[in-house]
C-alpha atoms as a PDB file:
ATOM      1  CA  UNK A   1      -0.443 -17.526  10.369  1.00  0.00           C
ATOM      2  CA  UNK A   2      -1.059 -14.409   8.204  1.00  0.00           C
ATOM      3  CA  UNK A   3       1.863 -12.199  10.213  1.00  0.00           C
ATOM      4  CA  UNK A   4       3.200 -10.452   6.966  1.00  0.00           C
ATOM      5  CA  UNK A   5       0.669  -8.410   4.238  1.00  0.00           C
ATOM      6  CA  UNK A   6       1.407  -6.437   1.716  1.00  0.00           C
ATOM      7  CA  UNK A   7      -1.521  -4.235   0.144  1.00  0.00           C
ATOM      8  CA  UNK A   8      -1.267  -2.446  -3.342  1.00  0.00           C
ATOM      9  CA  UNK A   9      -3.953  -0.393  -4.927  1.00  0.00           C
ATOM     10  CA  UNK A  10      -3.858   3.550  -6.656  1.00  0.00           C
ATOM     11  CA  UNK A  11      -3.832   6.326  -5.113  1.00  0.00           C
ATOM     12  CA  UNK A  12      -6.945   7.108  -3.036  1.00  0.00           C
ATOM     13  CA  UNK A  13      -8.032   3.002  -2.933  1.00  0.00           C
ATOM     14  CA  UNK A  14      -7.772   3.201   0.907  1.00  0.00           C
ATOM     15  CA  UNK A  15      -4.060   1.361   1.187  1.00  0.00           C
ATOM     16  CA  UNK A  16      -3.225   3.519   4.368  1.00  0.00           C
ATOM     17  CA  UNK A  17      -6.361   3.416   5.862  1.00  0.00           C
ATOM     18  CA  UNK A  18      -6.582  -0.348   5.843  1.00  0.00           C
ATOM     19  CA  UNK A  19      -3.108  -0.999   6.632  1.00  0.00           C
ATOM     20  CA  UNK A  20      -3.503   0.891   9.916  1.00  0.00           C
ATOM     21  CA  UNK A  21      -6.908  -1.076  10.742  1.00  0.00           C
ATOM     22  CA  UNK A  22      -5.004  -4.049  10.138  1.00  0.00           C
ATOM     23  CA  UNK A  23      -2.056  -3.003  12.035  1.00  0.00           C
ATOM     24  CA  UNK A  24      -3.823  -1.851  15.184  1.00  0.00           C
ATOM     25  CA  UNK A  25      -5.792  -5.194  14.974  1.00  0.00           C
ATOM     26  CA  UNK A  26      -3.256  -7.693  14.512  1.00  0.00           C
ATOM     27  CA  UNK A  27      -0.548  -5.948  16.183  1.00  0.00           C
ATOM     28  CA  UNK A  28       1.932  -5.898  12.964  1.00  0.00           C
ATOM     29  CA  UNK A  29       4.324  -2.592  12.509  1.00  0.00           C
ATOM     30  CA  UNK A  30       3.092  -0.993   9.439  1.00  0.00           C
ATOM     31  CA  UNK A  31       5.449   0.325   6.507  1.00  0.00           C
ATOM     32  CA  UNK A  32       4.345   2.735   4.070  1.00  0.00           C
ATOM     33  CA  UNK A  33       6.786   2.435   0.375  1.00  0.00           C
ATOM     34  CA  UNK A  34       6.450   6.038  -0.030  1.00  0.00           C
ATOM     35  CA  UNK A  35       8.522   6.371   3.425  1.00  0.00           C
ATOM     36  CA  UNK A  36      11.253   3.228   1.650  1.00  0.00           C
ATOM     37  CA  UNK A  37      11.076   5.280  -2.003  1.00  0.00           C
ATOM     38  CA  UNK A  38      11.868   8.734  -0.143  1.00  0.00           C
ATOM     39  CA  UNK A  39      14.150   9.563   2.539  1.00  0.00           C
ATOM     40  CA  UNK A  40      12.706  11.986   5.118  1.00  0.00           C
ATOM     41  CA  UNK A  41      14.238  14.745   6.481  1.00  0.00           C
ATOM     42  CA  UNK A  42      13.412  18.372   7.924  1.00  0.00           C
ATOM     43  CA  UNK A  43      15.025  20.149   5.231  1.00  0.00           C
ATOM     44  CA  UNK A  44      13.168  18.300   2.113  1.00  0.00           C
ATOM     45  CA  UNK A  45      12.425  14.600   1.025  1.00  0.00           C
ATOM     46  CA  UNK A  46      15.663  13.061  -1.573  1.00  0.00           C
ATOM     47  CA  UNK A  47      14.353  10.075  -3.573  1.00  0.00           C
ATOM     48  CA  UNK A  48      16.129   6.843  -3.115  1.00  0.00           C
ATOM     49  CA  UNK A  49      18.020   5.067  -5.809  1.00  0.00           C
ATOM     50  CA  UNK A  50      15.760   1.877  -6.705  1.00  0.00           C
ATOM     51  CA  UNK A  51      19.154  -0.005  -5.225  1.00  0.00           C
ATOM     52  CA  UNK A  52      18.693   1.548  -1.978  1.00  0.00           C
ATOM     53  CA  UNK A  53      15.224   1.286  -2.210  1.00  0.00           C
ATOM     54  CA  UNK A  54      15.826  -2.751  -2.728  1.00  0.00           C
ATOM     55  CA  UNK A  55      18.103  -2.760  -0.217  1.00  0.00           C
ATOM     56  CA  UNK A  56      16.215  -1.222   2.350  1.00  0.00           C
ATOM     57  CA  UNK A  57      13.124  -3.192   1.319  1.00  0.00           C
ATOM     58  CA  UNK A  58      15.002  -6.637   1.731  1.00  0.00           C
ATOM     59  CA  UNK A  59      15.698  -5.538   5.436  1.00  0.00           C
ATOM     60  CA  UNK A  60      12.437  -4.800   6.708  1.00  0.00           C
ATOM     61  CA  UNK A  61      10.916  -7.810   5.053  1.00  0.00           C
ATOM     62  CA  UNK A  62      13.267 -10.177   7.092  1.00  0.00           C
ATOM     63  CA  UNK A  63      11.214  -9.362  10.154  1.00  0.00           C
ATOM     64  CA  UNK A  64       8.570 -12.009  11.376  1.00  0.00           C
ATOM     65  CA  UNK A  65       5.991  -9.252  11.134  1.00  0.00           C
ATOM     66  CA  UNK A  66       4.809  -6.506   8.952  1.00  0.00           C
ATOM     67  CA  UNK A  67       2.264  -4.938   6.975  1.00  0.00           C
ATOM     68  CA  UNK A  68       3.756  -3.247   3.667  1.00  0.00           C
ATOM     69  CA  UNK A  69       1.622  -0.583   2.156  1.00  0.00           C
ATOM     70  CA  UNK A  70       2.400   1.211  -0.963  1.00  0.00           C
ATOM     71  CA  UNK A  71       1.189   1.353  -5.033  1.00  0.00           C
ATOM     72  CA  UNK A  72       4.925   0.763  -6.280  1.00  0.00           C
ATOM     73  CA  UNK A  73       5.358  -2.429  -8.790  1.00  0.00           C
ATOM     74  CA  UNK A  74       9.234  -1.547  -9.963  1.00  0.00           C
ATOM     75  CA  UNK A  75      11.336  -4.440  -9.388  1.00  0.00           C
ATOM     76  CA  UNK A  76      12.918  -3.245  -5.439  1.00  0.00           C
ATOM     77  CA  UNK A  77       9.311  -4.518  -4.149  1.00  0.00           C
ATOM     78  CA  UNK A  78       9.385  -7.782  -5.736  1.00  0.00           C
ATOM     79  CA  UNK A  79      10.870  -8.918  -2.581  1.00  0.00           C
ATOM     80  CA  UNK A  80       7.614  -7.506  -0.604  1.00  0.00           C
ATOM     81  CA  UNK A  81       5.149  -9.695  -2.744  1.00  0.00           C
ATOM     82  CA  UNK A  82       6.900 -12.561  -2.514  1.00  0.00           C
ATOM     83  CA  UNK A  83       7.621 -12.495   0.973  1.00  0.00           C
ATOM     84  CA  UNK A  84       4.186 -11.869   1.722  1.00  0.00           C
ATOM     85  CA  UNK A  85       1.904 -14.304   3.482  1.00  0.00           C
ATOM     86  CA  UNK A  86      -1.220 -12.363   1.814  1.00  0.00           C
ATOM     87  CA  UNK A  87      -1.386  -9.820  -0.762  1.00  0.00           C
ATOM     88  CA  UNK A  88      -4.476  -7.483  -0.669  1.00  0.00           C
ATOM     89  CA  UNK A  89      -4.905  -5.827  -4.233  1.00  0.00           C
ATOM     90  CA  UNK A  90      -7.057  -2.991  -3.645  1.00  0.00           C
ATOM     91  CA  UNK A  91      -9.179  -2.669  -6.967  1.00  0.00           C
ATOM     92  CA  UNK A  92     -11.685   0.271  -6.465  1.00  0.00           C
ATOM     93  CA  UNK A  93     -13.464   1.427  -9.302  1.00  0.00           C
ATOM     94  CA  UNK A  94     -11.092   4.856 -10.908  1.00  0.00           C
ATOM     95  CA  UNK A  95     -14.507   6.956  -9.748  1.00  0.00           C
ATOM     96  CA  UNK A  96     -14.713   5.687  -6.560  1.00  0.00           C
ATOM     97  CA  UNK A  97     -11.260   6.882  -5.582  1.00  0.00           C
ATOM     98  CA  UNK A  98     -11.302  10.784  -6.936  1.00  0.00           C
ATOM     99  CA  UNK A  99     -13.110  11.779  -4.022  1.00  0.00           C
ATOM    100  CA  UNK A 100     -10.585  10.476  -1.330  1.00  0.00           C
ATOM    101  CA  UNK A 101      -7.838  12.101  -3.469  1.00  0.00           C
ATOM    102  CA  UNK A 102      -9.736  15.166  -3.289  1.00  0.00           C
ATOM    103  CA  UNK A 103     -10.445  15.281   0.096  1.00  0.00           C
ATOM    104  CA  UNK A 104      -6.956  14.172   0.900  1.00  0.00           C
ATOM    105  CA  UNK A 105      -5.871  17.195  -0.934  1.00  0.00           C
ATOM    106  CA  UNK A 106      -8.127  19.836   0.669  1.00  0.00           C
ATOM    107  CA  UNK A 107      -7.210  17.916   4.574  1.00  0.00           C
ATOM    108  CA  UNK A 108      -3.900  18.308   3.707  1.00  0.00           C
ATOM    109  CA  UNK A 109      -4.091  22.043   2.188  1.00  0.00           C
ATOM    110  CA  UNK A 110      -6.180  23.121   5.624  1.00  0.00           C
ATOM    111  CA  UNK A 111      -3.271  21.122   8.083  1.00  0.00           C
ATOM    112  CA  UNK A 112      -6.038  18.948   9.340  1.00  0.00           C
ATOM    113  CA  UNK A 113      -4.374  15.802   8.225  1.00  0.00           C
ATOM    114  CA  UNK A 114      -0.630  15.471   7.821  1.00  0.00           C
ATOM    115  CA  UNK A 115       1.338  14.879   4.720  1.00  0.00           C
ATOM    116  CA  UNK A 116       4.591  13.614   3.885  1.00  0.00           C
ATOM    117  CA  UNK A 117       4.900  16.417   1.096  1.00  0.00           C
ATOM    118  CA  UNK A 118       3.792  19.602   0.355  1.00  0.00           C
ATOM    119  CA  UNK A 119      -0.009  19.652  -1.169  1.00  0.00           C
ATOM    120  CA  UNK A 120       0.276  21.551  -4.348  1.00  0.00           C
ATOM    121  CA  UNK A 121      -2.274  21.638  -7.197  1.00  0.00           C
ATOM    122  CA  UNK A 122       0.659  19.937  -9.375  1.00  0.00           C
ATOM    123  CA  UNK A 123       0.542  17.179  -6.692  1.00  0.00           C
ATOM    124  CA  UNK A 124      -3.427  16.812  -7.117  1.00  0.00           C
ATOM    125  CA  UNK A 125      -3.057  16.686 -10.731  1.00  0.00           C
ATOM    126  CA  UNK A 126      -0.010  14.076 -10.140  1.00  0.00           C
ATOM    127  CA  UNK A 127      -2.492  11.798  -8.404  1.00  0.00           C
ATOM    128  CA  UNK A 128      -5.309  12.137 -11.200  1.00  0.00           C
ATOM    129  CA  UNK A 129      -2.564  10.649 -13.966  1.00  0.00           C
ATOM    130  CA  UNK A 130      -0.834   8.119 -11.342  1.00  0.00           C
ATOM    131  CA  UNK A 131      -4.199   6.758 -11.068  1.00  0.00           C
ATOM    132  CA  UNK A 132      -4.985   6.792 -14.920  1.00  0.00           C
ATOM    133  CA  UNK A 133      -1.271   5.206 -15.034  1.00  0.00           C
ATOM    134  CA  UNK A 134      -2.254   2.466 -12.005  1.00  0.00           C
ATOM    135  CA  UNK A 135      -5.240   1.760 -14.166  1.00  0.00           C
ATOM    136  CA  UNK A 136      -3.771   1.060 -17.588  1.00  0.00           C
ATOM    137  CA  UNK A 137      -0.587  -0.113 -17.176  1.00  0.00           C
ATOM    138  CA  UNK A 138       0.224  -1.071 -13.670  1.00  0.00           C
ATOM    139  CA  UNK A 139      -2.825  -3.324 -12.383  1.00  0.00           C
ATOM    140  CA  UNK A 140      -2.149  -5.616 -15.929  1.00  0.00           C
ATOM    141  CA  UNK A 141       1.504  -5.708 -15.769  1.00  0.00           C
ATOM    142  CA  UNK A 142       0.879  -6.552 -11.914  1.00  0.00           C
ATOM    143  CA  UNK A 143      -1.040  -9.386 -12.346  1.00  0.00           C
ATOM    144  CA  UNK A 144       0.715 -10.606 -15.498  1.00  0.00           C
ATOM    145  CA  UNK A 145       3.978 -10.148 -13.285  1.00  0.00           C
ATOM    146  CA  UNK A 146       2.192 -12.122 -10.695  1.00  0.00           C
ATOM    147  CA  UNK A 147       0.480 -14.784 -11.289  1.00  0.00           C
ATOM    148  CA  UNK A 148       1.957 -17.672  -9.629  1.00  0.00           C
ATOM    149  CA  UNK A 149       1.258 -16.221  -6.664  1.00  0.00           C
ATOM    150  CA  UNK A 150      -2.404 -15.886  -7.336  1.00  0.00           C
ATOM    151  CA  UNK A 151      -3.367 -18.008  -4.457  1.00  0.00           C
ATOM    152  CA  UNK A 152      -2.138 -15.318  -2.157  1.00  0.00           C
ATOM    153  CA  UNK A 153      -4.223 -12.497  -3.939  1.00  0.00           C
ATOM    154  CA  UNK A 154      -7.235 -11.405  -2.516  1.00  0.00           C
ATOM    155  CA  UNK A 155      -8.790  -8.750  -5.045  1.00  0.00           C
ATOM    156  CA  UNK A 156     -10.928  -6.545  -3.323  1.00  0.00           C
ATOM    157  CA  UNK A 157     -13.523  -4.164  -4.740  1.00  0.00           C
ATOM    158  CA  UNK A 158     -14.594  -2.241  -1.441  1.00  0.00           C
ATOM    159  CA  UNK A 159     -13.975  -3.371   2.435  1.00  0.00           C
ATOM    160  CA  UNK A 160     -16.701  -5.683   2.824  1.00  0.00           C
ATOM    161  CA  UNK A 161     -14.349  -9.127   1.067  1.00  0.00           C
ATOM    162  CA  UNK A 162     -11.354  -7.636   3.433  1.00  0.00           C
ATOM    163  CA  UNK A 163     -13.773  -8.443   7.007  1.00  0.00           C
ATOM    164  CA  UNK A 164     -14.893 -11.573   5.849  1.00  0.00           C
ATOM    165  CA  UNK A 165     -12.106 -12.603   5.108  1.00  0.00           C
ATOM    166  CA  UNK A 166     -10.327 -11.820   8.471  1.00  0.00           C
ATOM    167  CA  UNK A 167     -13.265 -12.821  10.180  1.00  0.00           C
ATOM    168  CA  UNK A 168     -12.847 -16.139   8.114  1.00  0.00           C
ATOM    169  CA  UNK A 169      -9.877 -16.868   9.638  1.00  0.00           C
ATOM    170  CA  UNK A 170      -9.256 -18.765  13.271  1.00  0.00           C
ATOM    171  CA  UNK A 171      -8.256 -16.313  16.023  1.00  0.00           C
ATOM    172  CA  UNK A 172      -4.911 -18.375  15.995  1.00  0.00           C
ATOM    173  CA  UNK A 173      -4.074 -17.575  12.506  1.00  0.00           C
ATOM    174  CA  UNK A 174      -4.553 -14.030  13.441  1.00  0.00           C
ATOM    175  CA  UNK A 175      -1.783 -14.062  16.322  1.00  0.00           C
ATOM    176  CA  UNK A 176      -4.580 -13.778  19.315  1.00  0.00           C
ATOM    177  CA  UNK A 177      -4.861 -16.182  21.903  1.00  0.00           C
END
């Protein structure tokens, strides 16, 4: 049964969006890493030390159940990956994800979608060099870091390999009866 997936891509690839189609429609509690890196609070985010981080990480992934969403590769999500039963690698073409990033920016700036931080141009041109970053160093050292688990990879270039693949698999292995 696929009951835990982890999906990694850069910013703007459509990690959150797909995570929460897949959560609604397989019923699995969805975690975003930005929410494990960060702790929340009302009167401003404080990063997490990459041993809480770990630590926190190894917890969640004990459940039965999850979807992990995030574009973190340091070490304290090697534990995510590995306990995965699939891995979606979100591999949209750099061009292809400026415009979500954009408009992301712009919902955010208007209040019409929420944010976890505060949408500053800084932020927007954070995104444009964490994607440059995802590109060139990241996605290699990600697959280089990863491949013995290769058969648990599926690559995807847009949504269309992500349906068939679901669709693919028996209504059992998806957890409905």
């Amino acid at each position: 049964m696929i009951n835990k997936i982890h999906i990694i891509g850069s910013v703007g690839s459509g990690k959150t969006t797909l995570a929460r189609e897949l959560a609604a429609k397989l019923n699995l509690p969805h975690i975003e890493l930005d929410n494990v890196s960060w702790e929340r609070s009302p009167s401003g985010d404080k990063r997490r030390t990459e041993k809480e981080c770990a630590a926190l990480l190894h917890t969640l992934v004990q459940s039965d159940q999850w979807i992990i969403e995030g574009v973190h590769t340091k070490e304290w999500v090697d534990t995510s990956f590995r306990n995965a039963d699939l891995v979606i690698f979100l591999d949209t073409a750099n061009h292809v994800r400026l415009y979500p990033v954009l408009k992301r920016y712009l919902l955010q700036k208007l209040r019409i979608e929420p944010s976890n931080y505060k949408p500053t141009k800084e932020i927007l041109f954070n995104m444009f060099k964490w994607n440059k970053y995802f590109e060139d160093v990241a996605k290699p050292r990600f697959f280089k870091k990863y491949a013995s688990l290769q058969d648990k990879i599926l690559i995807v270039k847009n949504k269309r390999p992500v349906d068939e693949y679901m669709q693919s698999l028996s209504p059992n292995r998806l957890g409905f009866i």
